[in-house]
PDB file of N, CA and C in Angstrom:
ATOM      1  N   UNK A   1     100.781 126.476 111.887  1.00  0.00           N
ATOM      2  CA  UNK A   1     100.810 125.469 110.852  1.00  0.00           C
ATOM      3  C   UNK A   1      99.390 125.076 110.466  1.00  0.00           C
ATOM      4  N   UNK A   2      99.420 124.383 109.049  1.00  0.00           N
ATOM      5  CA  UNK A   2      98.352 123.922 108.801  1.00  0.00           C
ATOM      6  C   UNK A   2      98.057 122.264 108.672  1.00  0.00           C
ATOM      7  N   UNK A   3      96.580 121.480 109.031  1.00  0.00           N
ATOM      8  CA  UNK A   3      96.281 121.016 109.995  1.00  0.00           C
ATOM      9  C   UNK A   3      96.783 120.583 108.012  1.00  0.00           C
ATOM     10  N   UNK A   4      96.816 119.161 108.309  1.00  0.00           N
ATOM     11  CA  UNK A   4      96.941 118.222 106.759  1.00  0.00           C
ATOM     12  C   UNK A   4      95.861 117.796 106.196  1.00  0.00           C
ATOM     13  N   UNK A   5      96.153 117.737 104.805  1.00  0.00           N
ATOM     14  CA  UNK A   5      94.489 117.412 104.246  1.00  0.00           C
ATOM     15  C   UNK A   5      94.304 116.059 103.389  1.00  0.00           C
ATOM     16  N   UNK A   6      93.967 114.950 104.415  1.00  0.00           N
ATOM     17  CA  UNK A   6      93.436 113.265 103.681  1.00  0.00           C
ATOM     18  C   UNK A   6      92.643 113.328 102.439  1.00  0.00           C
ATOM     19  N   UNK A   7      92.888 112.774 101.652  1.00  0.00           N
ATOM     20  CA  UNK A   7      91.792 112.824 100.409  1.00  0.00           C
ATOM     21  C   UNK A   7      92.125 111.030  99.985  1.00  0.00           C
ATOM     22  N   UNK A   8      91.123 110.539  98.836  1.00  0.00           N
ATOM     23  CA  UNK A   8      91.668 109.579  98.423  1.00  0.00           C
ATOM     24  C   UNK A   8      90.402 108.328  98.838  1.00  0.00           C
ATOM     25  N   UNK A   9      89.403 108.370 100.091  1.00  0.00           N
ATOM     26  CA  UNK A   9      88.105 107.670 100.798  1.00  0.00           C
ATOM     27  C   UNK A   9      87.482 107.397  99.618  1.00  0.00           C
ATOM     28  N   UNK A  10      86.880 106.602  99.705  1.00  0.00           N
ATOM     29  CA  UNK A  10      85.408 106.576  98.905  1.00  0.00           C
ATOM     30  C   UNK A  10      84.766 105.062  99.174  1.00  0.00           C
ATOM     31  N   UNK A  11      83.932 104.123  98.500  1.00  0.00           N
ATOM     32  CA  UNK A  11      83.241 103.355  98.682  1.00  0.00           C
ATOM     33  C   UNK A  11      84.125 102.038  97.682  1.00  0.00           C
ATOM     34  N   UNK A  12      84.539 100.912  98.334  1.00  0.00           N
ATOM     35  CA  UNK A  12      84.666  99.713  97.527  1.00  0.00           C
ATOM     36  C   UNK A  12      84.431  98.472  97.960  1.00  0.00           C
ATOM     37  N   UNK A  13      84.502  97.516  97.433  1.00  0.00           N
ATOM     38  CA  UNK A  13      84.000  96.518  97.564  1.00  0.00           C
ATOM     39  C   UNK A  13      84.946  95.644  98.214  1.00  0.00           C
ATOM     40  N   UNK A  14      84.261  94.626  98.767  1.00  0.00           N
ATOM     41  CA  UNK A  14      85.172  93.196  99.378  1.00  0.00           C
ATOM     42  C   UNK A  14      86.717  92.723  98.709  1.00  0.00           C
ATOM     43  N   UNK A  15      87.706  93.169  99.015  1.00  0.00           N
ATOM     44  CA  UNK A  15      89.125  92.352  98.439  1.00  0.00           C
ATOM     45  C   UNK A  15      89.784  93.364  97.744  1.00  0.00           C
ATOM     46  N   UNK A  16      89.127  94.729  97.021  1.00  0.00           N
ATOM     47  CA  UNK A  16      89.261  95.788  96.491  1.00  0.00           C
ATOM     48  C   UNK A  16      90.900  96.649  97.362  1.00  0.00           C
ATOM     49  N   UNK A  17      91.130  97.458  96.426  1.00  0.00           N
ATOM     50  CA  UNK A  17      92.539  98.187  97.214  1.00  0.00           C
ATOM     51  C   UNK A  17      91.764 100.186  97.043  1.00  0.00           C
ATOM     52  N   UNK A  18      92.490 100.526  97.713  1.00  0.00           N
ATOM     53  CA  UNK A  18      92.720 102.466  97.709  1.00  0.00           C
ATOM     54  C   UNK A  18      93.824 102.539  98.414  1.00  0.00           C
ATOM     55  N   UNK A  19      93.509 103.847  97.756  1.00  0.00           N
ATOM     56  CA  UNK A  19      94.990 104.420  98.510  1.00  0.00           C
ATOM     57  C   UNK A  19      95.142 106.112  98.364  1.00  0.00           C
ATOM     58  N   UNK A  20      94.801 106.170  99.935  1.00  0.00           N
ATOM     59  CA  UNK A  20      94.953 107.377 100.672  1.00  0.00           C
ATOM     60  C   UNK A  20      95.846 108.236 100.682  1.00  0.00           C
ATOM     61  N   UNK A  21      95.896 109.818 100.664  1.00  0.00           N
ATOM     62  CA  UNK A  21      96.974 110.889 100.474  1.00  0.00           C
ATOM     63  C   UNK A  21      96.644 111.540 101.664  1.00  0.00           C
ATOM     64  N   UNK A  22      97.857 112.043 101.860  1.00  0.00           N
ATOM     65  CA  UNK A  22      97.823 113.339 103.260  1.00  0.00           C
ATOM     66  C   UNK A  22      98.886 114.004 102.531  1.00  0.00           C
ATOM     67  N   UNK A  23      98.255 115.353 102.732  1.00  0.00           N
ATOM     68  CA  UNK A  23      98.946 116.123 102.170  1.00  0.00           C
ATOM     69  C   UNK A  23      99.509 117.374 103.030  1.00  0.00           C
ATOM     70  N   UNK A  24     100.868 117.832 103.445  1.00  0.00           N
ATOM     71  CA  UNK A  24     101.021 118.624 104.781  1.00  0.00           C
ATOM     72  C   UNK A  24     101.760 119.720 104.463  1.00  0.00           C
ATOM     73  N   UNK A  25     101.858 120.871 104.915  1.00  0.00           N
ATOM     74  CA  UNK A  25     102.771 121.813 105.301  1.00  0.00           C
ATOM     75  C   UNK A  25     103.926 122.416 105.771  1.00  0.00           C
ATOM     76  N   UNK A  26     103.958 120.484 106.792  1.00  0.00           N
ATOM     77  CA  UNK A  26     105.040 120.860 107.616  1.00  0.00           C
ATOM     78  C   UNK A  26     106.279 121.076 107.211  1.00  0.00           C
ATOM     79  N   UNK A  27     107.096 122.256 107.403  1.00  0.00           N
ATOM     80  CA  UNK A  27     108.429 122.399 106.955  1.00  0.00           C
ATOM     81  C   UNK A  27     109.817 120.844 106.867  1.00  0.00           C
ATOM     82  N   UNK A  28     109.155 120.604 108.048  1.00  0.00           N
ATOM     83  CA  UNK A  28     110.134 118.947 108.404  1.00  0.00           C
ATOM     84  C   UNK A  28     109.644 118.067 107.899  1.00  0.00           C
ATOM     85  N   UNK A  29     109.047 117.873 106.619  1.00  0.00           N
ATOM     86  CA  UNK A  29     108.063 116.865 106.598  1.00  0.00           C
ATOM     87  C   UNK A  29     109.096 115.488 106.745  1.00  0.00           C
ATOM     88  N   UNK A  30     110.187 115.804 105.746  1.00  0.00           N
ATOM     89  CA  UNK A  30     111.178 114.483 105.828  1.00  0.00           C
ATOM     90  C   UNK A  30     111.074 113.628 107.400  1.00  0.00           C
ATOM     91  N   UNK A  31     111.487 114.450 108.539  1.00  0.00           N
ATOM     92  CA  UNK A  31     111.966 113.858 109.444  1.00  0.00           C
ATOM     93  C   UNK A  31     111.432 113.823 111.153  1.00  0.00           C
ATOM     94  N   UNK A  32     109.925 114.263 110.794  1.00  0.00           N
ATOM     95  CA  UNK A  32     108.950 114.336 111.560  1.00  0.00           C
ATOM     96  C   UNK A  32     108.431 113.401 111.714  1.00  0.00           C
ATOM     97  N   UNK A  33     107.781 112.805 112.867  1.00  0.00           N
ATOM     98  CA  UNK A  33     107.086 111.731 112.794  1.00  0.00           C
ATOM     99  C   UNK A  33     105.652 111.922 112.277  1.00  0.00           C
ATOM    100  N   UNK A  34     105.011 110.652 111.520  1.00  0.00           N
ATOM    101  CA  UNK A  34     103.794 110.540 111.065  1.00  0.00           C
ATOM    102  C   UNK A  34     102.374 109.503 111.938  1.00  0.00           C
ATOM    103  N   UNK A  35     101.542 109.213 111.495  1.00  0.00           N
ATOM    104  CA  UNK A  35     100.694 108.411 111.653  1.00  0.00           C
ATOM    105  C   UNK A  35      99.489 108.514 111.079  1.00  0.00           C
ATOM    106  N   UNK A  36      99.124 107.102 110.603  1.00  0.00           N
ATOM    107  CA  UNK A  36      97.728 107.052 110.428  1.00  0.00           C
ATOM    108  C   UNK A  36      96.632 106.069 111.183  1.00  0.00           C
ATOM    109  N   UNK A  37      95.843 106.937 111.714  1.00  0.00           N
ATOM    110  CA  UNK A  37      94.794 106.000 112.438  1.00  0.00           C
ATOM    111  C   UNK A  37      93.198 106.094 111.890  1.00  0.00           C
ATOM    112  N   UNK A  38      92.253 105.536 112.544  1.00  0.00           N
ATOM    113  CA  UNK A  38      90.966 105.312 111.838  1.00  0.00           C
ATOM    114  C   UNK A  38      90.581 105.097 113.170  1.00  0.00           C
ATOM    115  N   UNK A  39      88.721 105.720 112.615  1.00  0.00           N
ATOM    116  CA  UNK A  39      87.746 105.298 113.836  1.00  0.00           C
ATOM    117  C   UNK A  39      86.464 104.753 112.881  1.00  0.00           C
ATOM    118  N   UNK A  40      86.436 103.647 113.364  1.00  0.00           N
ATOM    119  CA  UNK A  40      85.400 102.756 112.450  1.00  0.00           C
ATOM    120  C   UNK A  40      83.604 103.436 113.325  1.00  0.00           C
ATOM    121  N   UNK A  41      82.565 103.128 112.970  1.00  0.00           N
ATOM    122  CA  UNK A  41      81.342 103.797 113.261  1.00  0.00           C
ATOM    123  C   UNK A  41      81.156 103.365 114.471  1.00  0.00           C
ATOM    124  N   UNK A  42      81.123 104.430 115.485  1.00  0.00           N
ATOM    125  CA  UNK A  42      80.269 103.827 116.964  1.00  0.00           C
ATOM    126  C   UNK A  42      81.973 103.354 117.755  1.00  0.00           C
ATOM    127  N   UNK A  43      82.949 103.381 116.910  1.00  0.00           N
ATOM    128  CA  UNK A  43      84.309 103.091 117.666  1.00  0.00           C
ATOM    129  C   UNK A  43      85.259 104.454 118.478  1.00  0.00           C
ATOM    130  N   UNK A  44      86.219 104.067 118.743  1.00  0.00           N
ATOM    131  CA  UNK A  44      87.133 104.557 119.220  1.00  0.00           C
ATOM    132  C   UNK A  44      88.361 104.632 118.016  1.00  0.00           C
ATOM    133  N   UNK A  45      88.875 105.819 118.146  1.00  0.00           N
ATOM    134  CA  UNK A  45      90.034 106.199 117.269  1.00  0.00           C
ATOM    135  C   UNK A  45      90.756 105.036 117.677  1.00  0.00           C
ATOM    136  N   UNK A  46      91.336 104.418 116.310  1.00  0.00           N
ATOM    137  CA  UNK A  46      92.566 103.106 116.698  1.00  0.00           C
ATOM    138  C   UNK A  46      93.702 103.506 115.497  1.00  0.00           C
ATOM    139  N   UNK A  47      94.948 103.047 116.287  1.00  0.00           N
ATOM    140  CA  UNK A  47      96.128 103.416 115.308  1.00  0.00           C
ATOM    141  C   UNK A  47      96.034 102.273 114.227  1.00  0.00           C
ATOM    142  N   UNK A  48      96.363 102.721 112.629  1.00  0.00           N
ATOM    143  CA  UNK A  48      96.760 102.017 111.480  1.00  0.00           C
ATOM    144  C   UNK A  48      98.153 102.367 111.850  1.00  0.00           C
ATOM    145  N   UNK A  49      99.047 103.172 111.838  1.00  0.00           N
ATOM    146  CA  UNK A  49     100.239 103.156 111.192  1.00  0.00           C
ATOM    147  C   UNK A  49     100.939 103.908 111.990  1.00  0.00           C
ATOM    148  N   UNK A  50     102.028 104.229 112.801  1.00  0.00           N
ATOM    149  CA  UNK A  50     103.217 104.959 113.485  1.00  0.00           C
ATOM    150  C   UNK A  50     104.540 105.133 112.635  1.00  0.00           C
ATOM    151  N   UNK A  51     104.906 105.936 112.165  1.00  0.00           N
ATOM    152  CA  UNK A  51     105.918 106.163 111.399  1.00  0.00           C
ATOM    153  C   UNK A  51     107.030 106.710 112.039  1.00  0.00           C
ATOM    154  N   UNK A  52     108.439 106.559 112.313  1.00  0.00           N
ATOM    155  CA  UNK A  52     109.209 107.555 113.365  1.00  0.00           C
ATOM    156  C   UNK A  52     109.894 108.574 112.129  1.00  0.00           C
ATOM    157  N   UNK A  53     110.285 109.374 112.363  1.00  0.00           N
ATOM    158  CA  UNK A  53     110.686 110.293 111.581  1.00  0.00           C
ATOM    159  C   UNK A  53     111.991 110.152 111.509  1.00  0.00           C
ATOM    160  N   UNK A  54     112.344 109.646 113.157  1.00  0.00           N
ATOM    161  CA  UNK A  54     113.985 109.492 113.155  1.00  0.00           C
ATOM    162  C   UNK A  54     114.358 108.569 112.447  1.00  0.00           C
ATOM    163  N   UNK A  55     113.926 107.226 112.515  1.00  0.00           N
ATOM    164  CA  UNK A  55     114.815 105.884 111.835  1.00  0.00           C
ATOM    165  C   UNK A  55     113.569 105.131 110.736  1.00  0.00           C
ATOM    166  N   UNK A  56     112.179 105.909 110.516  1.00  0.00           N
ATOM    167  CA  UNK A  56     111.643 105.298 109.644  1.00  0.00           C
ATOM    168  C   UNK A  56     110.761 104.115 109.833  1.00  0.00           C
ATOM    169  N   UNK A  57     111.345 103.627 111.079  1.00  0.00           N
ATOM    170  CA  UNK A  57     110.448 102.715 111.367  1.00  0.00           C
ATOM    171  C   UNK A  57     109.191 102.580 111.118  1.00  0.00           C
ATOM    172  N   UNK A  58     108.007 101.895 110.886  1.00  0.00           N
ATOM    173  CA  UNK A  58     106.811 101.641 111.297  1.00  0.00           C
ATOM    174  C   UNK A  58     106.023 100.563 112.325  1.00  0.00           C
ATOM    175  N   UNK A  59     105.135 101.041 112.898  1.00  0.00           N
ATOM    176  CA  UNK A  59     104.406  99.934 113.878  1.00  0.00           C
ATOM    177  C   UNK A  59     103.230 100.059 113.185  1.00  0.00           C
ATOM    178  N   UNK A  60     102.345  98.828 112.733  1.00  0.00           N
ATOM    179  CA  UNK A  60     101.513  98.548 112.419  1.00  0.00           C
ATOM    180  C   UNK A  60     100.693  98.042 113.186  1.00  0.00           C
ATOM    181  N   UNK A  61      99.153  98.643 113.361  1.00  0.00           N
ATOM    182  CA  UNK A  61      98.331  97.972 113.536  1.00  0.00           C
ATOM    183  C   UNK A  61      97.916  96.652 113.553  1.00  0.00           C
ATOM    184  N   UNK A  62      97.299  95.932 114.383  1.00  0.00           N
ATOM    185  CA  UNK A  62      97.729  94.341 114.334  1.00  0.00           C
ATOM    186  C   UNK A  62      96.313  94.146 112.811  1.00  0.00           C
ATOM    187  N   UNK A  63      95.386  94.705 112.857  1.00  0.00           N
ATOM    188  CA  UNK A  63      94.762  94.129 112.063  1.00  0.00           C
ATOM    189  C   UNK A  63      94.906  94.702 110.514  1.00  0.00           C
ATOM    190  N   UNK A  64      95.727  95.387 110.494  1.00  0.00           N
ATOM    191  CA  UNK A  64      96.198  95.833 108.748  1.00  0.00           C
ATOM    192  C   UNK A  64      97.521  95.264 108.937  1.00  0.00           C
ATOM    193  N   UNK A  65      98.216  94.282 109.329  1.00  0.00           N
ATOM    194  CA  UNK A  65      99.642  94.096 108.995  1.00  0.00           C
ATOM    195  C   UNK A  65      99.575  93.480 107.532  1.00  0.00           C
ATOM    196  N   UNK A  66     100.861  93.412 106.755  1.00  0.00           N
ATOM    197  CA  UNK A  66     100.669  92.697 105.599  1.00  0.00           C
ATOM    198  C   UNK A  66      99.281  93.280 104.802  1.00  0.00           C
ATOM    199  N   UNK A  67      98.833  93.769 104.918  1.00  0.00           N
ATOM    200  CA  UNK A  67      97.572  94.270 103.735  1.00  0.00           C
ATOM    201  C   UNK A  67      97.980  96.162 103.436  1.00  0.00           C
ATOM    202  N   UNK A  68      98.180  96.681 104.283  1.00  0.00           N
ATOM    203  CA  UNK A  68      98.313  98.255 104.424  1.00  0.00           C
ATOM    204  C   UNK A  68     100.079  98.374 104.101  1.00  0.00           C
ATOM    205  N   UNK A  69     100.456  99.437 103.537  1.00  0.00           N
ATOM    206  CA  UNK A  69     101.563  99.940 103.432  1.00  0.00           C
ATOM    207  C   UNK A  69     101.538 101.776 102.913  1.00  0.00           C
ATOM    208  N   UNK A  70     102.660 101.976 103.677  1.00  0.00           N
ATOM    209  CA  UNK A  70     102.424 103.668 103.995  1.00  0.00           C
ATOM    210  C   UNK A  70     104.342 103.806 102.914  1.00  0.00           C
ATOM    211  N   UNK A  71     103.692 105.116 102.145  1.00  0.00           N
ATOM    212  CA  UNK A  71     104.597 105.542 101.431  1.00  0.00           C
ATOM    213  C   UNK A  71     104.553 106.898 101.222  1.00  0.00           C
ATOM    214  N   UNK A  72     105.691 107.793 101.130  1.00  0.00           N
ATOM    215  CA  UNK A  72     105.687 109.373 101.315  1.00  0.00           C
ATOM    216  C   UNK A  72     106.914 109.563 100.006  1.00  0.00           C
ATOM    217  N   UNK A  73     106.429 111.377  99.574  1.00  0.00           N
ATOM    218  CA  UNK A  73     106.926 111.888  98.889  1.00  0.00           C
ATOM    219  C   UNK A  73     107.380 113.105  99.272  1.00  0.00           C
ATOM    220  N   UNK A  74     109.135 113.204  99.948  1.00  0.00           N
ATOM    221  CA  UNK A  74     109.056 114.508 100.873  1.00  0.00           C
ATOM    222  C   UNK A  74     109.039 115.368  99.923  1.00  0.00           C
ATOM    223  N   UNK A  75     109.459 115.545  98.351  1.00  0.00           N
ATOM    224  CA  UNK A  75     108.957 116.428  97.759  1.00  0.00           C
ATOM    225  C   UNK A  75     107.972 117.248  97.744  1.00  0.00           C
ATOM    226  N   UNK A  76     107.004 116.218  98.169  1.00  0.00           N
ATOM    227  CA  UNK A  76     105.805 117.125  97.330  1.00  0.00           C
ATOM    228  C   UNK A  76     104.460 116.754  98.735  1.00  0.00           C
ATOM    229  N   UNK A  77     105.759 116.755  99.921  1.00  0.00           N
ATOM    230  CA  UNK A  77     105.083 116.699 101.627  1.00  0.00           C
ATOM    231  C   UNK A  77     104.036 116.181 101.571  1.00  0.00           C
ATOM    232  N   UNK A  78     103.730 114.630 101.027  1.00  0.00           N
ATOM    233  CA  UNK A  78     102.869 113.947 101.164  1.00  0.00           C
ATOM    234  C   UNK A  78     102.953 112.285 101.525  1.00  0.00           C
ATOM    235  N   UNK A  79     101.592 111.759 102.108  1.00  0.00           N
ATOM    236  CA  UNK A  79     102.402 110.644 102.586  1.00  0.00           C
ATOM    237  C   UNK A  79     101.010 109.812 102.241  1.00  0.00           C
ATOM    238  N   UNK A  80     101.219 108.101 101.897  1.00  0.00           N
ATOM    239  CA  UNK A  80     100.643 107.708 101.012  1.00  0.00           C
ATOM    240  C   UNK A  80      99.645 106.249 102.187  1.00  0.00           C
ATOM    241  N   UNK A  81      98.672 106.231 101.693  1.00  0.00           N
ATOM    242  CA  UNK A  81      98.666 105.110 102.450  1.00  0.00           C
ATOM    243  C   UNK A  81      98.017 103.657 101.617  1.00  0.00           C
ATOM    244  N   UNK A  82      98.706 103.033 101.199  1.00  0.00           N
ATOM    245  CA  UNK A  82      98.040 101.759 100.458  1.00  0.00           C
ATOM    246  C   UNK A  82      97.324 100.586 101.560  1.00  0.00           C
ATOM    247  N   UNK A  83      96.112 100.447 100.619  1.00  0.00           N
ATOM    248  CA  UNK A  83      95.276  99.672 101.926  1.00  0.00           C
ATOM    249  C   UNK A  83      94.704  98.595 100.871  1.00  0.00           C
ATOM    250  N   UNK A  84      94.981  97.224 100.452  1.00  0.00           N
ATOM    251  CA  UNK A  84      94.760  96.306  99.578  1.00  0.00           C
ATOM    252  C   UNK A  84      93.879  95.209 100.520  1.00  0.00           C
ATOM    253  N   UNK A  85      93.340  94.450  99.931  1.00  0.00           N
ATOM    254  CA  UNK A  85      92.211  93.516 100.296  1.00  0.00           C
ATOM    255  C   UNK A  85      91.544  94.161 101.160  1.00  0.00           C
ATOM    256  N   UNK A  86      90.829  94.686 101.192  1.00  0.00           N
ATOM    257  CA  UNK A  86      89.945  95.731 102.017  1.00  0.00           C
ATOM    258  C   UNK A  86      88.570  94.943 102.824  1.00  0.00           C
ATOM    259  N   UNK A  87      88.493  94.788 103.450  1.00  0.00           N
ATOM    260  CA  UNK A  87      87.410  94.411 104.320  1.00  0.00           C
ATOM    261  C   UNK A  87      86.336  95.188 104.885  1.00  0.00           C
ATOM    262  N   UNK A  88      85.662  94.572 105.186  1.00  0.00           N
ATOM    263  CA  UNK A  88      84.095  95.583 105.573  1.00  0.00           C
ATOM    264  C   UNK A  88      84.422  96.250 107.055  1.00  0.00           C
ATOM    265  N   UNK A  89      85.453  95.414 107.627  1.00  0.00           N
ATOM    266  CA  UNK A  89      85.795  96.110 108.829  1.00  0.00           C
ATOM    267  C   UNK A  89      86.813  97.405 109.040  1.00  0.00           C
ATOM    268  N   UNK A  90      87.246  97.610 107.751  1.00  0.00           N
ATOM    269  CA  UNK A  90      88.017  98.616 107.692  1.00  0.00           C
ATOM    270  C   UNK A  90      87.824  99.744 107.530  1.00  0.00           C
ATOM    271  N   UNK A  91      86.453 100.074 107.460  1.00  0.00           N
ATOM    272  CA  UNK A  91      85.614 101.187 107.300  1.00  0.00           C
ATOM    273  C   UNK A  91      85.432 101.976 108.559  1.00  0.00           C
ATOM    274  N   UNK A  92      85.702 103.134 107.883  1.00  0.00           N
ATOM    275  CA  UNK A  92      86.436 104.260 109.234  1.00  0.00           C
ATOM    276  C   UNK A  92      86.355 105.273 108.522  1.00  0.00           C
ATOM    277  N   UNK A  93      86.344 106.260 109.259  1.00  0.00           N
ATOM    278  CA  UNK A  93      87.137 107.563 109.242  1.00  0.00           C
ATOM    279  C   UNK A  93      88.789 107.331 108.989  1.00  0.00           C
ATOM    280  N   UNK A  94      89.564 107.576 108.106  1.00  0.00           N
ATOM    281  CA  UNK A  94      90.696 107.453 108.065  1.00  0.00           C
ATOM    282  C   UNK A  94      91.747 108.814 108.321  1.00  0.00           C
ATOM    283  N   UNK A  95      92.771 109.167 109.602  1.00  0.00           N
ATOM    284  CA  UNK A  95      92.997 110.723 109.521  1.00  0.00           C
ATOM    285  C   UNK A  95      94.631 110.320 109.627  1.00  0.00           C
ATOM    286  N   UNK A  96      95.400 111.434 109.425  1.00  0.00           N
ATOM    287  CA  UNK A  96      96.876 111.398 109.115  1.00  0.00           C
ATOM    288  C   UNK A  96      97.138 112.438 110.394  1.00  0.00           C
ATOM    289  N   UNK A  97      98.150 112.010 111.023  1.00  0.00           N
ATOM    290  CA  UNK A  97      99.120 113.215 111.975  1.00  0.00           C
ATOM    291  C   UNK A  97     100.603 113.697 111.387  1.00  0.00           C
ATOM    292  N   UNK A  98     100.547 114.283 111.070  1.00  0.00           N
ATOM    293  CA  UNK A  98     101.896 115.188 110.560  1.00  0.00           C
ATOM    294  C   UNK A  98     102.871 116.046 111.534  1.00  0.00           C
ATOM    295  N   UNK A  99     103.754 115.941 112.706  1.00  0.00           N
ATOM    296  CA  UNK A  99     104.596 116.079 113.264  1.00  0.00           C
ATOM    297  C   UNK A  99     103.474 117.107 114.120  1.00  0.00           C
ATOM    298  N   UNK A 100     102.778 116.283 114.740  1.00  0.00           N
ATOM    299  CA  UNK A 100     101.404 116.750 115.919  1.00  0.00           C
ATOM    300  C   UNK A 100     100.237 117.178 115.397  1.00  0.00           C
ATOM    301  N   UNK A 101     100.007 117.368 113.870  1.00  0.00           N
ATOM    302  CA  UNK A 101      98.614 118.072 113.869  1.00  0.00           C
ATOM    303  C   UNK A 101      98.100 116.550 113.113  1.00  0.00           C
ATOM    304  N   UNK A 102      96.824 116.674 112.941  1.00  0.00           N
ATOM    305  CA  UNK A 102      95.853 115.865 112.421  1.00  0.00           C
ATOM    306  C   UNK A 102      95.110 116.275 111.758  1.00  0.00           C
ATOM    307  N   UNK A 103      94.982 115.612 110.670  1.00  0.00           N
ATOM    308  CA  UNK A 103      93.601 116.335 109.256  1.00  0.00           C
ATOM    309  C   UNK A 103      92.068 115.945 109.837  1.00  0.00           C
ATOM    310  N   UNK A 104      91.393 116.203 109.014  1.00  0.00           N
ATOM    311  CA  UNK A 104      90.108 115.978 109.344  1.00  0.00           C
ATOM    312  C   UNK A 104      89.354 114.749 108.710  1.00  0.00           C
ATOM    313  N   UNK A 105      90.267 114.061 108.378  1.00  0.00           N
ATOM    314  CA  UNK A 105      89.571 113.036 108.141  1.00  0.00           C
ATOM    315  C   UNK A 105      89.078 112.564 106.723  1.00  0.00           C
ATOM    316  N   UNK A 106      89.217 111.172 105.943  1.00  0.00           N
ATOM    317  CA  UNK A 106      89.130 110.563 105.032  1.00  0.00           C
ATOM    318  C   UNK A 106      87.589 109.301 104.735  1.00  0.00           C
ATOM    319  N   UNK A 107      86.318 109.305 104.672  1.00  0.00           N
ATOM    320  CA  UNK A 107      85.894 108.101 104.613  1.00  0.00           C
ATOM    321  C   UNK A 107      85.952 106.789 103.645  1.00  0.00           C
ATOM    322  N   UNK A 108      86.357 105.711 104.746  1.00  0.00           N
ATOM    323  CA  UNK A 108      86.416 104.868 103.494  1.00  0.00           C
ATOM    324  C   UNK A 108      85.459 103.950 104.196  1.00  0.00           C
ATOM    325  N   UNK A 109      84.302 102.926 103.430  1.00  0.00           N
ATOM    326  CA  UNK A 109      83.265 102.536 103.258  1.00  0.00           C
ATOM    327  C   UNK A 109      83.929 101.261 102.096  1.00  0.00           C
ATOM    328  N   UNK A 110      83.834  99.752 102.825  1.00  0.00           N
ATOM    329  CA  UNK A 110      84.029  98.626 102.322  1.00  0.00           C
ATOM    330  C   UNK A 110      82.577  97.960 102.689  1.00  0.00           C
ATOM    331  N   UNK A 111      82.385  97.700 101.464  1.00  0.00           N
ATOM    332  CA  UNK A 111      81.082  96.643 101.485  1.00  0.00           C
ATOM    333  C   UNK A 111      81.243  95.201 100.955  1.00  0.00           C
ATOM    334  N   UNK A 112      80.392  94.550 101.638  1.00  0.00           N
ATOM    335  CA  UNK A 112      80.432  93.186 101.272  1.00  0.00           C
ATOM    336  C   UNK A 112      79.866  92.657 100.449  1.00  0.00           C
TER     337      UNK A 112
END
């Protein structure tokens, strides 16, 4: 399989929104589990988002609750990530897991 590919990073400002794509391969995309996590500079990889494949659920990160929301198109095996009021702390590497693999990564850069 092939590893998924984040696009969508770039540079915005204080309170500003984006919104991130992963784009995957996986045959199951419907019913595979997902996730998106981030490693901010000098950090440790931390989970944004757990998706179950079985019942849909999500677990959110305690510090994107209410601001982040994750949305997918099994059509077109992609999965979305809306990230509104954006903070300077949210600046990371942003990467997607697609039923075990992981992309290489998205930067997003919030300035104050």
């Amino acid at each position: 399989q092939v590893q998924p590919i984040e696009s969508g990073g770039g540079l915005v400002q204080l309170g500003e929104s984006l919104t991130l794509s992963c784009a995957a391969s996986e045959p199951n995309f419907a019913v595979v589990d997902m996730a998106w996590s981030r490693q901010p500079p000098g950090k440790v990889r931390e989970s944004v988002a757990l998706i179950s494949g079985a019942t849909g659920i999500i677990r959110w990160g305690d510090s994107v609750k209410e601001r982040f929301t994750v949305s997918r198109d099994n059509a077109k095996k992609t999965m979305y990530l809306q990230m509104n009021n954006l903070k300077p702390e949210d600046t990371a590497i942003y990467f997607c897991t697609v039923g075990g693999l992981r992309g290489q990564g998205t930067q997003v850069i919030v300035s104050s």
